[in-house]
Protein backbone atom coordinates (compact mmCIF):
# COMPACT_ATOMS: atom_id res chain seq x y z
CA UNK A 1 36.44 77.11 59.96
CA UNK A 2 39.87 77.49 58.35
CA UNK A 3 42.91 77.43 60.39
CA UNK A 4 46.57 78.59 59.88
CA UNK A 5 49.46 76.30 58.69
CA UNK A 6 52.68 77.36 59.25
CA UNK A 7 56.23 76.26 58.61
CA UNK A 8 59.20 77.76 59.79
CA UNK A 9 61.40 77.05 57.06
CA UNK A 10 65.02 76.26 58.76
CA UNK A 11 67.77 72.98 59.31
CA UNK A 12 68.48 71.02 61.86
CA UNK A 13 71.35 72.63 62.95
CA UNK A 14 70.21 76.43 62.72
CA UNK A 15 67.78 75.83 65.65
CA UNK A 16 68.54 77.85 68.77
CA UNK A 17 69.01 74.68 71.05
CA UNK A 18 72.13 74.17 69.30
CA UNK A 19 73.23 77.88 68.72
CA UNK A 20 75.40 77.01 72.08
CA UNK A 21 77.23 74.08 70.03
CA UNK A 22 76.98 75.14 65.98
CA UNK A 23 77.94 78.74 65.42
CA UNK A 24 76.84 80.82 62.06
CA UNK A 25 80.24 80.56 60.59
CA UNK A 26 79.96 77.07 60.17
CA UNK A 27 76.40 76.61 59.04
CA UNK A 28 77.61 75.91 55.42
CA UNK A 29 80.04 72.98 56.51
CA UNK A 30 76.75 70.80 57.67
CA UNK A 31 74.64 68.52 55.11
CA UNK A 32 71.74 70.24 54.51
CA UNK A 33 67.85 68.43 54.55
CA UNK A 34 65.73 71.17 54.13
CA UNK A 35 64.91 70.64 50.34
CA UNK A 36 64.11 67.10 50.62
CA UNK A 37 62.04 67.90 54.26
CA UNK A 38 60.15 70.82 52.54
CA UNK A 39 59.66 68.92 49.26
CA UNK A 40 58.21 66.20 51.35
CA UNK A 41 55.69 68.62 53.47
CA UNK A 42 54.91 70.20 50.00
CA UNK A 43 53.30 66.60 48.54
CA UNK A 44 51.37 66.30 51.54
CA UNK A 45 49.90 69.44 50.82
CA UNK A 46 48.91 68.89 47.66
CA UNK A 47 47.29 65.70 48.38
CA UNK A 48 44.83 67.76 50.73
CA UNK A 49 44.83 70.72 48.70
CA UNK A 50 45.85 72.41 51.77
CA UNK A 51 47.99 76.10 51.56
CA UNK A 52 50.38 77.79 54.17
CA UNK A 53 52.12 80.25 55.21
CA UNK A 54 56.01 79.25 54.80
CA UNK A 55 58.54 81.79 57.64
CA UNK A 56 61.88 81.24 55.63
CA UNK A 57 64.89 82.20 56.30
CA UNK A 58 67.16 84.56 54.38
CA UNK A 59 69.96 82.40 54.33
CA UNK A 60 68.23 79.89 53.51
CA UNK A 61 66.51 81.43 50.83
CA UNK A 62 70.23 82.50 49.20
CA UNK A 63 71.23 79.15 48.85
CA UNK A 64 67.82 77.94 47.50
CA UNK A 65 65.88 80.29 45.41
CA UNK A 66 64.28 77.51 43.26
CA UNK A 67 62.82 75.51 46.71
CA UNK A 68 61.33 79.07 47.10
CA UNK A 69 60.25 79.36 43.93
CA UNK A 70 59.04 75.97 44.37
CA UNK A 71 56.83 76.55 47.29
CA UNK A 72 55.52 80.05 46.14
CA UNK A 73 54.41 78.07 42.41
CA UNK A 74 51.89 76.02 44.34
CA UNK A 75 50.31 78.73 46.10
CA UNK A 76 51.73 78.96 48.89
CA UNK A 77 52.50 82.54 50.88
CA UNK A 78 56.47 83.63 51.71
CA UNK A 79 56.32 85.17 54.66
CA UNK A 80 59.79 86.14 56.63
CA UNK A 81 61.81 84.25 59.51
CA UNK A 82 65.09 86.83 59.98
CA UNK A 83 68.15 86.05 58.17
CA UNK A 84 70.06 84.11 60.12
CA UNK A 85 67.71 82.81 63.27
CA UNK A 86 68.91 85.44 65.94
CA UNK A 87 66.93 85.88 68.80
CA UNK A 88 65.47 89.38 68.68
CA UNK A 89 66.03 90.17 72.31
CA UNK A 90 69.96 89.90 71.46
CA UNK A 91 70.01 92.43 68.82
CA UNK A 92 69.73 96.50 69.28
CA UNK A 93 66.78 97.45 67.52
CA UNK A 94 68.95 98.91 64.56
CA UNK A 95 70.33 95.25 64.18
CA UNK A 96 67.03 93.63 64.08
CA UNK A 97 65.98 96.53 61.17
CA UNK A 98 69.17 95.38 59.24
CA UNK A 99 67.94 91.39 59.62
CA UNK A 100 64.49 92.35 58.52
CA UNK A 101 65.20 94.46 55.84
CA UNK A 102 67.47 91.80 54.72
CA UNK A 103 65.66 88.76 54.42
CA UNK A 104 62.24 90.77 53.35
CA UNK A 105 64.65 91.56 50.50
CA UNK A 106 65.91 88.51 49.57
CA UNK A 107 62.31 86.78 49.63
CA UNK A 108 61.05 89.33 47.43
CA UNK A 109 63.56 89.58 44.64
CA UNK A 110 62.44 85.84 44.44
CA UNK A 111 59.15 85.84 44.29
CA UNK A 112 58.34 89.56 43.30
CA UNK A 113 55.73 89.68 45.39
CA UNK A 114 55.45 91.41 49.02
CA UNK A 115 56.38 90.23 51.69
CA UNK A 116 53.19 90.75 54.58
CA UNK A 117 54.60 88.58 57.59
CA UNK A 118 57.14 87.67 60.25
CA UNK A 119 58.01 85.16 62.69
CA UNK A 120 60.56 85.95 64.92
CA UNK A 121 63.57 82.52 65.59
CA UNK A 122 62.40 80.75 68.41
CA UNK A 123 59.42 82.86 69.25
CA UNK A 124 62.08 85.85 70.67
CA UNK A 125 59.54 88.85 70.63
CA UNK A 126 59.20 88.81 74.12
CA UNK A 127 58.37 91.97 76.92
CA UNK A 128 61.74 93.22 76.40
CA UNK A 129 62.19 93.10 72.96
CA UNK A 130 58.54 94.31 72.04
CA UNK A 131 59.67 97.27 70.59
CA UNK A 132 60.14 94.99 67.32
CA UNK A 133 57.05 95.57 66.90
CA UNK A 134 57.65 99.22 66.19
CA UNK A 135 60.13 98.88 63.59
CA UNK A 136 57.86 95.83 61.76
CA UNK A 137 55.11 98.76 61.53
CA UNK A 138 57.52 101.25 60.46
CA UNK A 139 58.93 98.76 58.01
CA UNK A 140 55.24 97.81 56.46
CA UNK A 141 55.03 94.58 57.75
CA UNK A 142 51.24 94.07 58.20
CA UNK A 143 51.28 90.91 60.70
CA UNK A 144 53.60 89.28 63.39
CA UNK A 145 53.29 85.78 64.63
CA UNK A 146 56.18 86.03 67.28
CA UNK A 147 54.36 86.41 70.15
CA UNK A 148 54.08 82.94 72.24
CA UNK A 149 51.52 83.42 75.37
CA UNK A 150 52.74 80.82 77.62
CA UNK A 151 55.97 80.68 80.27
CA UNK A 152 58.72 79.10 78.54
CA UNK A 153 62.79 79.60 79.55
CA UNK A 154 63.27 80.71 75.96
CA UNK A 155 60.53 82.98 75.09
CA UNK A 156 57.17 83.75 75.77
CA UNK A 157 54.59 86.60 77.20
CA UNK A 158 52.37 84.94 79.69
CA UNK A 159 48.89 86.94 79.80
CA UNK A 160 49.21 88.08 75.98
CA UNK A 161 46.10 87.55 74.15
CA UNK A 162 45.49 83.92 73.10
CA UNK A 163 43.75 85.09 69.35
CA UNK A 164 44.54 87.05 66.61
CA UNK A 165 44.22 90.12 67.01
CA UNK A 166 45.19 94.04 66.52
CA UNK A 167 48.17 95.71 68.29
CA UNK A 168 48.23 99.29 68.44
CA UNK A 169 51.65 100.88 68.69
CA UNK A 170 52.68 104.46 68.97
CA UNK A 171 53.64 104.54 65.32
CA UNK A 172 50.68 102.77 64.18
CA UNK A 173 49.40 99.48 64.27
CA UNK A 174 50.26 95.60 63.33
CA UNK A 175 48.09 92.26 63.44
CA UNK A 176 49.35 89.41 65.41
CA UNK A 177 49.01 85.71 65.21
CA UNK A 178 50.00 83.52 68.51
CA UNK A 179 49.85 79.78 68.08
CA UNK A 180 47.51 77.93 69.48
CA UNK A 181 47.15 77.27 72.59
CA UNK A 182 44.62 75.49 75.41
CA UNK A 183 43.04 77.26 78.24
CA UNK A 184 42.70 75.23 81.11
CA UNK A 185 41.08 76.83 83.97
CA UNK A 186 43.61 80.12 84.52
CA UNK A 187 46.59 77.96 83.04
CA UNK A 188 47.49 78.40 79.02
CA UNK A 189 49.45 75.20 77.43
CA UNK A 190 50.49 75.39 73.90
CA UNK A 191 49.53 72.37 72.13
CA UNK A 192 49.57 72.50 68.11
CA UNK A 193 53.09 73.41 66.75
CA UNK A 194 56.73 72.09 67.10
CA UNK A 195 57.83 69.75 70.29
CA UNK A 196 54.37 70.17 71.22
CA UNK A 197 52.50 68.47 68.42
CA UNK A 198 55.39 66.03 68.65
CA UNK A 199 55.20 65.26 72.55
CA UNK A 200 51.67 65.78 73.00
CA UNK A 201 48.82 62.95 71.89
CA UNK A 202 46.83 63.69 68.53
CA UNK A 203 44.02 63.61 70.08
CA UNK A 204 44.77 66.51 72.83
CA UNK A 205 45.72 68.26 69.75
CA UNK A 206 42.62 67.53 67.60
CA UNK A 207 40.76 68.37 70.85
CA UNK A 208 42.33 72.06 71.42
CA UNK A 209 41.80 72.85 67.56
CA UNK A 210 38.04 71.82 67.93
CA UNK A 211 38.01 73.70 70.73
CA UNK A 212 39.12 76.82 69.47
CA UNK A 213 37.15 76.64 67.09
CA UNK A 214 33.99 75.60 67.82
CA UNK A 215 33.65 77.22 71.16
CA UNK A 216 35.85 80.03 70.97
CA UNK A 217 35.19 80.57 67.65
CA UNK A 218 38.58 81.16 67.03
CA UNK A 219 41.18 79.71 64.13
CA UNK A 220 44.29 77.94 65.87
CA UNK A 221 47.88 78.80 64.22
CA UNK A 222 49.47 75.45 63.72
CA UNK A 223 53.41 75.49 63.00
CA UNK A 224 56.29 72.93 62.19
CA UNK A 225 59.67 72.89 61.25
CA UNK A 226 60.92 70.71 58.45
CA UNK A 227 63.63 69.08 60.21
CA UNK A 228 60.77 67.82 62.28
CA UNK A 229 60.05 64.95 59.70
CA UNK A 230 63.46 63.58 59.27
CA UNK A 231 64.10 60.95 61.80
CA UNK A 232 67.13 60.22 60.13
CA UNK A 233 68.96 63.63 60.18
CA UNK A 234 72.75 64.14 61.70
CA UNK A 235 72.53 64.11 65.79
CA UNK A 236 74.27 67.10 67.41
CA UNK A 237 75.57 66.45 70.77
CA UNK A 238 73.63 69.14 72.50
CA UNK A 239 72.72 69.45 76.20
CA UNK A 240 70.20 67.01 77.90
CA UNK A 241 67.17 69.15 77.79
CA UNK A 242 68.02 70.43 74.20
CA UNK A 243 67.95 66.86 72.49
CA UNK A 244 65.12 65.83 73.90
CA UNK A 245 62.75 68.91 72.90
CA UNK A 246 64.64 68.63 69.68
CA UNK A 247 64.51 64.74 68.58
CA UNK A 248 61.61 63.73 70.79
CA UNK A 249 58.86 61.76 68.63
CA UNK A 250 60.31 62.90 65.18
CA UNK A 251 59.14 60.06 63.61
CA UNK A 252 55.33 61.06 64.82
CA UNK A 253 55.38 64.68 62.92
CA UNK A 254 54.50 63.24 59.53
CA UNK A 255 51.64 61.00 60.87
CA UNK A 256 50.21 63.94 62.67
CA UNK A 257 50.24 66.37 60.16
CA UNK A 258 48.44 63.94 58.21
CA UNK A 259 45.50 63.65 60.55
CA UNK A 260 45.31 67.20 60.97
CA UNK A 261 44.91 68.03 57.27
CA UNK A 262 42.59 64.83 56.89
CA UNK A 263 40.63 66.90 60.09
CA UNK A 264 40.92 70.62 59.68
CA UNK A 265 41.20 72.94 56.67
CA UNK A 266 44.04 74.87 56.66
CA UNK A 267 45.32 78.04 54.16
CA UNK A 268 48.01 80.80 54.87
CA UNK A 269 47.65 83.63 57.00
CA UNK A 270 47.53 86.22 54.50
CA UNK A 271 44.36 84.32 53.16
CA UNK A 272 42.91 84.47 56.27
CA UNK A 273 43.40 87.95 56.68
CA UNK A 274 41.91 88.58 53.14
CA UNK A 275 38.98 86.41 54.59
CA UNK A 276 38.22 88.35 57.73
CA UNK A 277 38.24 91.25 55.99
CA UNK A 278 41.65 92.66 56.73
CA UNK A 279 43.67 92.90 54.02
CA UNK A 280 43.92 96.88 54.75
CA UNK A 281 46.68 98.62 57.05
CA UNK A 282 45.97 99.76 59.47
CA UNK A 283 43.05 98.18 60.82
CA UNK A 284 40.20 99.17 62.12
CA UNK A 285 39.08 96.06 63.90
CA UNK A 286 40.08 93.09 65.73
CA UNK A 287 39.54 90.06 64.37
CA UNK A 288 36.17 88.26 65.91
């Protein structure tokens, strides 16, 4: 069964548990990593032949068209990840149209091709800021992947569905991706993205991808960061809790990614839609 790599394609110091310590303004007075992280991901790719689905960020994408060209060449999809990593339940819904507009721009004028997904920063699509989902639909967007189904103090919906599958809106309707996740008894852990694949054992990882697959019959949505391969990058003097989820294990990310590309076949979520038959909006089923 194929599965869905995805990379959130942000720095070190853009992620949310620093947002309390680096501000916006100052993004462009830190050393950046991403090119050399992403570059790095992108030769482990090839090596497996393996494609994804890469979330970018406008701001990013400003500052490096050719990484984006880069990534694109090799056949990789560009999919969006906001502008500027706000968390969607802090904007009015007119500010979060602005954002997406934005970056969907900016990722198209490089690539000249569509733009089909988002990810929202830090998972943010929420209960209270589900109406993003409206304005996606009205927008065109034809899949989300911002909906986490597990308690978090960040983000997350507990009791949202654990698959892909369709979400029907007043205005129309929009296909979402959740990462994976493992169902223990009534309980829901995510297990095979970010701090998770980091903390977690490679082998409870391996073991919730087989199981989604083989028994749910179900693909799991796999995501990483690129910071989260550079042991070596700057150290912000965050709170407690916020450097540990964020440097925990760094140096583990590359080994595991390994295995799970040596294990699983992966390709980008747009070429899973195309393979279940979805590739029209709206749609008329759920994926099974």
């Amino acid at each position: 069964m194929l599965n869905a790599l995805t990379i959130d394609v942000e720095d070190y110091y853009m992620v949310s548990a620093f947002a309390d310590r680096i501000c916006f303004d100052d993004w462009s007075d830190y050393e950046s990593r991403v090119e050399r992280n992403t570059h790095r991901i992108l030769s482990l790719l090839n090596e497996y032949d393996a494609k994804g689905t890469f979330f970018v960020l406008g701001w990013i994408a400003e500052r490096f068209p050719g990484l984006i060209r880069e990534i694109h060449s090799h056949g990789h999809e560009i999919a969006s990840h906001g502008y500027n990593h706000r968390l969607v339940y802090n904007l009015s819904p007119q500010e979060f149209r602005e954002d997406l507009r934005l970056s969907r721009d900016i990722l198209e004028e490089i690539t000249g091709e569509p733009v089909l997904g988002y990810r929202a920063a830090s998972y943010s699509i929420v209960q209270r800021s589900i109406w993003a989902l409206d304005i996606m639909i009205e927008e065109g967007f034809v899949y989300d992947s911002s909906i986490f189904p597990v308690y978090h103090d960040r983000y997350g919906m507990p009791g949202a569905k654990r698959h892909p599958h369709v979400v029907t809106r007043p205005g129309g309707s929009i296909l979402e991706f959740p990462p994976a996740t493992l169902k223990v008894g009534k309980s829901v852990f995510p297990v095979a993205g970010g701090g998770y694949l980091r903390l977690f054992p490679i082998s409870l990882t391996r073991h919730a991808i087989r199981r989604l697959n083989r028994h749910e019959k179900q693909i799991a949505v796999v995501y990483l960061h690129p910071w989260e391969i550079d042991p070596e990058q700057p150290r912000v003097k965050g709170k407690l809790l916020s450097r540990f989820r964020h440097y925990v294990n760094l140096d583990s990310t590359i080994i595991k990614l390994d295995i799970l590309l040596t294990d699983f076949r992966f390709e980008s979520l747009r070429t899973l839609i195309k393979h279940n038959s979805l590739s029209h909006h709206p749609f008329n089923n759920e994926m099974r």
